[in-house]
Protein backbone atom coordinates (compact mmCIF):
# COMPACT_ATOMS: atom_id res chain seq x y z
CA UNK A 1 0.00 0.00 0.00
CA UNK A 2 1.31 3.54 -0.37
CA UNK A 3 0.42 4.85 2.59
CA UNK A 4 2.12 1.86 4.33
CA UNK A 5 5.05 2.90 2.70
CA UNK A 6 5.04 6.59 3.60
CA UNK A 7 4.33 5.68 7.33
CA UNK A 8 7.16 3.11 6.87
CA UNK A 9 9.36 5.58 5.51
CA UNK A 10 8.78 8.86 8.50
CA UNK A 11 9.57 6.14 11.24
CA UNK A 12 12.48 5.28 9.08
CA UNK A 13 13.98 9.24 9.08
CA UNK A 14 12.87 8.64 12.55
CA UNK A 15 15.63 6.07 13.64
CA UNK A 16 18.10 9.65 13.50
CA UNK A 17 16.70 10.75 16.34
CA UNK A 18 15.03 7.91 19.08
CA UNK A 19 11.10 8.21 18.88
CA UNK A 20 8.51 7.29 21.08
CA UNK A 21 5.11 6.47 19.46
CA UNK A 22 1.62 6.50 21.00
CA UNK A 23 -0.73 4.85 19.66
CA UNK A 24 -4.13 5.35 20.94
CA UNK A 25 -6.90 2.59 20.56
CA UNK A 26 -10.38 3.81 20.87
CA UNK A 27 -12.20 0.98 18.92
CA UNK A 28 -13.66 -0.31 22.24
CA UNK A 29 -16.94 -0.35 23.71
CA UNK A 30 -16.57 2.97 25.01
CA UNK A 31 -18.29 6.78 24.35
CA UNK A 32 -14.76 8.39 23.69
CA UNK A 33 -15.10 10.35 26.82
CA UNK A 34 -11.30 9.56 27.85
CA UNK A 35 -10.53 10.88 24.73
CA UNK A 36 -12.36 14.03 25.44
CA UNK A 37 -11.10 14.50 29.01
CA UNK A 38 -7.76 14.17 27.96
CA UNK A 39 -7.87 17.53 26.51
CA UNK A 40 -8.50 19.24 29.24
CA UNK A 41 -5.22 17.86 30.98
CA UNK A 42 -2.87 20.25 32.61
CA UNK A 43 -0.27 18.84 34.85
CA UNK A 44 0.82 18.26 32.11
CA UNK A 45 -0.91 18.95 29.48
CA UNK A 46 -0.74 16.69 26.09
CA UNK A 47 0.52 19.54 24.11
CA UNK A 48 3.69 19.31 26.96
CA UNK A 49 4.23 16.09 26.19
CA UNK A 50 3.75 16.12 22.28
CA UNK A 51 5.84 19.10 22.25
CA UNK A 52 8.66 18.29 24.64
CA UNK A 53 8.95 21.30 26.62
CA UNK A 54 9.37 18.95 29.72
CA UNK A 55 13.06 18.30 30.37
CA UNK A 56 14.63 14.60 29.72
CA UNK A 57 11.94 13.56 27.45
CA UNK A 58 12.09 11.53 24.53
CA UNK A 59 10.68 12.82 21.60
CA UNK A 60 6.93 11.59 21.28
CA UNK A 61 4.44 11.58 18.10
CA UNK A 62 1.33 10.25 18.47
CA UNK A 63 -1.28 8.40 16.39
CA UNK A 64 -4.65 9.24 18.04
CA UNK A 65 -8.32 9.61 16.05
CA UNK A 66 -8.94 12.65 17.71
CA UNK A 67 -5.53 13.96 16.92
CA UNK A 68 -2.51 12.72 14.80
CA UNK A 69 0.14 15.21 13.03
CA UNK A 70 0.83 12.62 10.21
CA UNK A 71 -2.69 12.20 8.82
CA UNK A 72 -4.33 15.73 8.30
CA UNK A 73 -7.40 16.21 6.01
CA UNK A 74 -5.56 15.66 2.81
CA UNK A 75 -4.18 12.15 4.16
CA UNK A 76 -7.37 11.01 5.47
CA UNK A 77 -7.93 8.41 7.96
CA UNK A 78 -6.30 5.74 5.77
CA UNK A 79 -2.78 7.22 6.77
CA UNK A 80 -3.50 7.26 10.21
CA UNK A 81 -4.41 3.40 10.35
CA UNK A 82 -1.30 2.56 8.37
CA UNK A 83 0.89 3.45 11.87
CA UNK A 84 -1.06 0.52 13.34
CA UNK A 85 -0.04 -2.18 11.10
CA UNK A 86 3.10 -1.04 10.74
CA UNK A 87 3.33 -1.57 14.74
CA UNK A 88 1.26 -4.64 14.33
CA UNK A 89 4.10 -6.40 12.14
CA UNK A 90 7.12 -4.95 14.03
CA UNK A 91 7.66 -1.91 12.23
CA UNK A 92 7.53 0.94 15.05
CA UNK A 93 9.75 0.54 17.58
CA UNK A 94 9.03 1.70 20.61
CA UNK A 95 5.23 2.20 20.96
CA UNK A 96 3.02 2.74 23.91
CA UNK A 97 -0.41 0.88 23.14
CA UNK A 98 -3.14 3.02 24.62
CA UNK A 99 -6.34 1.02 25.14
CA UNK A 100 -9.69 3.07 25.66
CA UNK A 101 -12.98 0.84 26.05
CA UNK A 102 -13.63 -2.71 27.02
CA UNK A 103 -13.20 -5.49 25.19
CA UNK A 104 -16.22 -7.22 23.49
CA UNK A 105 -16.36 -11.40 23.48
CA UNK A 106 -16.37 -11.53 19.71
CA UNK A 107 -16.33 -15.16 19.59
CA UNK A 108 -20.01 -15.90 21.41
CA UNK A 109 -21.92 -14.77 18.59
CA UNK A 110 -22.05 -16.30 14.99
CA UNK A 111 -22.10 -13.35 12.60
CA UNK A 112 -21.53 -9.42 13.06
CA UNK A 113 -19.10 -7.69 15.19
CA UNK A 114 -19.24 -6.18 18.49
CA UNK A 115 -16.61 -3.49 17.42
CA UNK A 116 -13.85 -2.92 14.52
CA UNK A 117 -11.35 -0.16 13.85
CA UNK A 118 -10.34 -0.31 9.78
CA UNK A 119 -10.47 -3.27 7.63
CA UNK A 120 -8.50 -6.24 7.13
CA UNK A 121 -6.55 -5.76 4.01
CA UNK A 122 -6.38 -9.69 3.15
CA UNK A 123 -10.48 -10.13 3.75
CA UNK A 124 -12.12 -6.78 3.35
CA UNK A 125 -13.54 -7.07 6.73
CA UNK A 126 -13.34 -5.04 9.84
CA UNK A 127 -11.14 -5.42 12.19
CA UNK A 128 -12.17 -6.24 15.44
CA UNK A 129 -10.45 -5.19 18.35
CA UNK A 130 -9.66 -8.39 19.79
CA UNK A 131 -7.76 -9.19 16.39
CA UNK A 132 -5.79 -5.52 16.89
CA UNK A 133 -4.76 -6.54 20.70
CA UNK A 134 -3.70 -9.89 19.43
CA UNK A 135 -1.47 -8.29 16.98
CA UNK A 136 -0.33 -5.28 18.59
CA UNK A 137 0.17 -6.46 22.49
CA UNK A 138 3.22 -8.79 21.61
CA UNK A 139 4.91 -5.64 19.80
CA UNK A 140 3.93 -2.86 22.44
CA UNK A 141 6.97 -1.43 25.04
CA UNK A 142 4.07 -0.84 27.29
CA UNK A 143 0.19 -0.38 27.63
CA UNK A 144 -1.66 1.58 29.25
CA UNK A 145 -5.91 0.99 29.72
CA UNK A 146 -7.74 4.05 29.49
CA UNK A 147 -10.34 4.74 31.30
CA UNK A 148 -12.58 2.40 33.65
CA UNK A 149 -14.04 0.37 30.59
CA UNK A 150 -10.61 -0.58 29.46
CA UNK A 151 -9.12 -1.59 32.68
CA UNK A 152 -12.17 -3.44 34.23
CA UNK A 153 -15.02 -3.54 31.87
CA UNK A 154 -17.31 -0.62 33.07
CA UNK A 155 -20.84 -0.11 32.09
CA UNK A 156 -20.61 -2.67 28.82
CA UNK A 157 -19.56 -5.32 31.57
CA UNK A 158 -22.53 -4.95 33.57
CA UNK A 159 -24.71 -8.26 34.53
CA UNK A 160 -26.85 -8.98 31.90
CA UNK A 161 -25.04 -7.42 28.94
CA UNK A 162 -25.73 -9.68 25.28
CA UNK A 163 -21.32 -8.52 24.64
CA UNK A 164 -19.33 -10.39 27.35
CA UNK A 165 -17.15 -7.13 27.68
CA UNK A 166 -14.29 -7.00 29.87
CA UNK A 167 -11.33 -5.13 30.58
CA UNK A 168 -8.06 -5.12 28.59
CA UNK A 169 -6.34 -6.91 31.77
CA UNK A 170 -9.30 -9.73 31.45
CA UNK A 171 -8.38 -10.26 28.07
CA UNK A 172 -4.47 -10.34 28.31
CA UNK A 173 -4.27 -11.92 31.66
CA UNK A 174 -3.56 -9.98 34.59
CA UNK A 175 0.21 -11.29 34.59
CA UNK A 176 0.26 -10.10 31.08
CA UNK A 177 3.62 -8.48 30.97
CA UNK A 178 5.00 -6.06 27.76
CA UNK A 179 8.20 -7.17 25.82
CA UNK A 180 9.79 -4.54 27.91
CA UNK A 181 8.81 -5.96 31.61
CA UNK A 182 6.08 -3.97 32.19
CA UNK A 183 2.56 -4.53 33.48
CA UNK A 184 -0.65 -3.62 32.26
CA UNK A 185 -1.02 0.07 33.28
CA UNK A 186 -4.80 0.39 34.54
CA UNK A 187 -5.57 4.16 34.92
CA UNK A 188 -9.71 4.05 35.47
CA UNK A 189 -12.15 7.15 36.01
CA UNK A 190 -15.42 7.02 34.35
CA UNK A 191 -14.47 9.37 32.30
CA UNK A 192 -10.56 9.24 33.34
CA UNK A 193 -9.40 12.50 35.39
CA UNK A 194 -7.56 14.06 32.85
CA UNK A 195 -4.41 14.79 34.93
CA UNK A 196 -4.00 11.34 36.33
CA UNK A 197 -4.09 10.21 32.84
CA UNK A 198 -1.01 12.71 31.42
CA UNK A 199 0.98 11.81 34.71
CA UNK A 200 0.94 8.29 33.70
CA UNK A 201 1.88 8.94 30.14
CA UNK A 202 4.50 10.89 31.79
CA UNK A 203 6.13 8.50 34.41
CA UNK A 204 6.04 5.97 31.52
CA UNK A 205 7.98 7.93 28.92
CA UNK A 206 10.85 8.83 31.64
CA UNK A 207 10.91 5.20 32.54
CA UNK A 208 11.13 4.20 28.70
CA UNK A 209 13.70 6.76 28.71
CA UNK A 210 15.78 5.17 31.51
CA UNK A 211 15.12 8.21 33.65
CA UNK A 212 12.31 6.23 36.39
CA UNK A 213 12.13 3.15 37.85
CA UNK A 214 9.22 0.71 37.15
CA UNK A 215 5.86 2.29 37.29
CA UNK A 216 4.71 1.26 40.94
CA UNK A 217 0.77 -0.76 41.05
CA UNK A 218 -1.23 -1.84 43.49
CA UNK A 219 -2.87 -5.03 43.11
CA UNK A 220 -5.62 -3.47 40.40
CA UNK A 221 -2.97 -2.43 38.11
CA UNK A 222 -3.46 1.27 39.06
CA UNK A 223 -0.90 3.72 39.70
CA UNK A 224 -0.22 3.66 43.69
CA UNK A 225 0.62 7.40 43.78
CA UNK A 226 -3.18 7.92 42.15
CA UNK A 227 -4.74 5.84 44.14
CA UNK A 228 -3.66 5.21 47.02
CA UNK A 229 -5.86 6.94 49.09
CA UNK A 230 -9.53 7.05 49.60
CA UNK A 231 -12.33 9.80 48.40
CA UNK A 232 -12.91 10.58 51.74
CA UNK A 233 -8.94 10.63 52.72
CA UNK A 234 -9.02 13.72 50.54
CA UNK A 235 -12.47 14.78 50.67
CA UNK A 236 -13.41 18.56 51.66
CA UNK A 237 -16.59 16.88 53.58
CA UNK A 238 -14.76 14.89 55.78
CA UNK A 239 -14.97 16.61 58.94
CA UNK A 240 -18.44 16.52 58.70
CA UNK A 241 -18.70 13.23 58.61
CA UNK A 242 -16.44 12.97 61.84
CA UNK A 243 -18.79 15.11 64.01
CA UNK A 244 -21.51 13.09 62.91
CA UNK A 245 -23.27 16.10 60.28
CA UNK A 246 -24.94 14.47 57.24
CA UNK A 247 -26.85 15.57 54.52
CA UNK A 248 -30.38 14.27 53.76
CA UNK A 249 -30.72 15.70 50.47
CA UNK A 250 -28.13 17.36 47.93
CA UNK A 251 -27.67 21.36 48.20
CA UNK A 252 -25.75 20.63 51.62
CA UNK A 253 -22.31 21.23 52.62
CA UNK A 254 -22.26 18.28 54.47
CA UNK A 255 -20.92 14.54 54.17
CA UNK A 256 -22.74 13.03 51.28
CA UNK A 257 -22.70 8.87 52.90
CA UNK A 258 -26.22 8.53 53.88
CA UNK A 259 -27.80 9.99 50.27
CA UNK A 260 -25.66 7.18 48.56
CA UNK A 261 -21.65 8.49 48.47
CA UNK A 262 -19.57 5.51 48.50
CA UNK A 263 -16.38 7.75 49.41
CA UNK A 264 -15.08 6.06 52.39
CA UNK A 265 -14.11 2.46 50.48
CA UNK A 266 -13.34 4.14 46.82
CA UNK A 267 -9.31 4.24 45.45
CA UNK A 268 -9.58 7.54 43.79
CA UNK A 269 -8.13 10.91 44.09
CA UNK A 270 -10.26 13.37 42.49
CA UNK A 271 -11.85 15.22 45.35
CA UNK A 272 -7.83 16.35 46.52
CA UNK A 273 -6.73 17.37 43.05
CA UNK A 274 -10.44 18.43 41.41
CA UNK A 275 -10.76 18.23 37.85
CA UNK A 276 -9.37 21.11 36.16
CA UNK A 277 -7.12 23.65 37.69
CA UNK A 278 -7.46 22.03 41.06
CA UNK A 279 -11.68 22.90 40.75
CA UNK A 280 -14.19 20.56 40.30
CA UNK A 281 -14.76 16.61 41.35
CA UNK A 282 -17.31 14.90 41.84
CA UNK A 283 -17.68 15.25 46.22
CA UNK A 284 -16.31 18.75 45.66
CA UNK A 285 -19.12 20.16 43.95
CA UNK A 286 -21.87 18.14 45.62
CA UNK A 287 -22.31 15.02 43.84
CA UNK A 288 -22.10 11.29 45.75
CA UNK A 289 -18.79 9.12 44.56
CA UNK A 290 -20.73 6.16 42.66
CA UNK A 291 -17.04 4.24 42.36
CA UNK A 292 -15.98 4.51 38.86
CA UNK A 293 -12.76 3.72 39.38
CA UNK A 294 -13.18 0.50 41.27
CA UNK A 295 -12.99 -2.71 39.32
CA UNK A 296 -16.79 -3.54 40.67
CA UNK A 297 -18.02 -0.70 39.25
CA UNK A 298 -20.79 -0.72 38.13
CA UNK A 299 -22.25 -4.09 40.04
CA UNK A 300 -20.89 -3.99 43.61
CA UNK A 301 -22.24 -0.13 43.88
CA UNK A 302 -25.88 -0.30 42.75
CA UNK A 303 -28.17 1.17 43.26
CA UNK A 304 -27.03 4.34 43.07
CA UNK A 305 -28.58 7.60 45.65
CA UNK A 306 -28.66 4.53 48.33
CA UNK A 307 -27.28 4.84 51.51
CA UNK A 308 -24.31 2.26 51.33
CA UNK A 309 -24.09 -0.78 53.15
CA UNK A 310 -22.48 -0.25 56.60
CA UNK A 311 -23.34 3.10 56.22
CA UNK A 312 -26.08 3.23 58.92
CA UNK A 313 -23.97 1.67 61.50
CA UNK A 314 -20.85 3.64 60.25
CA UNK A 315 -22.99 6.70 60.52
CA UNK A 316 -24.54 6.33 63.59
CA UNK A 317 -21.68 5.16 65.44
CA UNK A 318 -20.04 8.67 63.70
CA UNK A 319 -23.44 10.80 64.84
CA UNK A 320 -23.23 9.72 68.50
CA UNK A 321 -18.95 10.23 68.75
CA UNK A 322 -19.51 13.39 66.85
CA UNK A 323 -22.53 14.86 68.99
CA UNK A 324 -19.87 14.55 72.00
CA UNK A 325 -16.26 16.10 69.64
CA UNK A 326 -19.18 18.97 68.37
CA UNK A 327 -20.18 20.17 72.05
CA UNK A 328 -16.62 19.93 73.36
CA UNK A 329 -15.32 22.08 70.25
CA UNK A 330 -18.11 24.27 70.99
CA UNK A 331 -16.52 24.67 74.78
CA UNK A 332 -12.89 24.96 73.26
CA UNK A 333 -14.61 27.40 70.20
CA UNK A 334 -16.32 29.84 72.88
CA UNK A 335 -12.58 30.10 74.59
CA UNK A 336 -10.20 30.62 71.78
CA UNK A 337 -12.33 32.80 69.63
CA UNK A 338 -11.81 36.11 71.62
CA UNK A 339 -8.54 37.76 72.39
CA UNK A 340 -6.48 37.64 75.64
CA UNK A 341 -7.23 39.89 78.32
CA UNK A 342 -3.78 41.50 77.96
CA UNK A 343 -4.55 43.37 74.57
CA UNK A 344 -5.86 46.83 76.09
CA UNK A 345 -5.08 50.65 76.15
CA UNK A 346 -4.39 51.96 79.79
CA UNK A 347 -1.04 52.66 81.83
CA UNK A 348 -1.08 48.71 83.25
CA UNK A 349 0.66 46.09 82.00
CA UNK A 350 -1.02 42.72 82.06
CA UNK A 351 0.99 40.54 79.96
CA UNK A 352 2.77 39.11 83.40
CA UNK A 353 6.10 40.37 81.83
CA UNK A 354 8.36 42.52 85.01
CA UNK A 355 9.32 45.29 83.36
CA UNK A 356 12.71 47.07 85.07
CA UNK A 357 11.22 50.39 85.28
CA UNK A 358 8.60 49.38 87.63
């Protein structure tokens, strides 16, 4: 094909100078919304990256549907898929896979297709993406699952759903490990929080680059420095919910547990670093943590706007400890909020210092 050979020969005048290529999957069962909230990344932002204007980086180029410098309107999308085959047999060396959706069961059905990016040049057909993972995982340096349908199936995995999605880790085993050593990299978020997202991409190119040690993972896959800490660890409401004050019905400033916010058991950062510019989250601006970024999401969660269970104990136990910290505060609040007696006009002085000239 011609456009095989043009994307064979820019990664050739490549080889001068060491490349790093994404390539970003979105032909899972997905809405694209990882796609969307990647743009709105900051620390860094995608544009850092692409452009290198963050010391000790390789140079990156990326092959993304929603952005790729190689395949503009007069290429068409034809040029864009060509970086993908060339990976697929070999040709791209090193590539991060990025993997955004879950991944459908295409063999329990007996015709159609669940979900296809391009068409297989030898059969005309589309190309599922069970066929692209099979061909591109062997090849990759390192993948990363975007989003919380790629790492653990999301909403397409629910009970009951005719696709038998899963998550990318389902499919390639969980001690699936890249020809480079490294493990799947599960970033989840339902849609992904855009900065957690970049900061991966980051710590991975610097440890492609030689300049980081293996990407650290707790036993989910995810980033440990992401999520290693609650909702409610980070949560602005949490000293509510330690003196016992809970909201009944949204509007309030108050801990959100008893109208349904699973907080206190949920691996996820957002309510600490907000969604944009440190503003924003879900907690933050008054809406219950459903879990997205657990790998029981959406199942183990439902239904949703329910008080969770072991919340009523939890809560109660809180309301009763926190009726007691509230009216001792109140004590210790009535003392320290007015000045000391010391700070007055007049020819005494009451600070109990001796002055000499007394």
């Amino acid at each position: 094909m011609a456009t095989t050979a043009k994307a064979s020969g820019d990664a050739a005048r490549e080889q001068d100078e060491p490349v790093v290529h994404i390539l970003w999957l979105n032909a899972g069962m997905s809405c694209d919304g990882d796609s969307v909230a990647l743009t709105a990344a900051m620390q860094p932002s995608i544009e850092d990256i692409l452009l290198g204007v963050l010391p000790g980086l390789p140079k990156v180029d990326v092959h993304w549907p929603l952005l790729d410098f190689h395949s503009g309107p007069m290429q068409g999308s034809d040029a864009m898929i060509e970086w993908y085959f060339l990976a697929a047999e070999g040709g791209l060396e090193p590539f991060v896979l990025v993997v955004e959706g879950s991944i459908p069961n295409e063999s329990i059905k007996q015709e159609g297709y669940w979900s296809g990016f391009g068409n297989n040049p030898d059969t005309g057909q589309p190309m599922t993406l069970p066929e692209w993972l099979d061909r591109l995982a062997p090849q990759a340096t390192a993948i990363i699952a975007a989003g919380t349908c790629a790492t653990y199936g999301g909403i397409h995995a629910m009970a009951g759903n005719p696709t038998g999605s899963m998550g990318l880790a389902d499919y390639l085993g969980w001690e699936w490990r890249s020809k480079a050593g490294v493990p799947i990299v599960n970033v989840p978020g339902c849609p992904i929080q855009p900065d957690n997202m970049s900061e991966t991409m980051l710590y991975l190119l610097y440890q492609l680059n030689g300049q980081a040690p293996m990407i650290p993972l707790d036993e989910a896959l995810r980033p440990t420095w992401l999520f290693g800490q609650t909702v409610h660890e980070g949560c602005d409401r949490a000293g509510y919910y330690e003196q016992g004050q809970f909201a009944t019905e949204y509007g309030s400033p108050q801990c959100l547990v008893k109208i349904g916010c699973w907080g206190p058991v949920v691996k996820c950062n957002v309510p600490k670093r907000g969604w944009m510019s440190g503003i924003g989250g879900c907690p933050n601006v008054g809406g219950i943590c459903i879990a997205c970024t657990m790998p029981g999401f959406p199942d183990k969660f439902m239904p949703f706007m329910d008080e969770p269970p072991g919340a009523r104990v939890s809560s109660t136990v809180s309301t009763m400890y926190g009726g007691v910290v509230r009216r001792l505060r109140d004590i210790t609040f009535r003392t320290v909020d007015k000045e000391p007696k010391w700070r007055a006009k007049g020819r005494a002085l009451l600070t109990g210092y001796k002055a000499p000239w007394s």
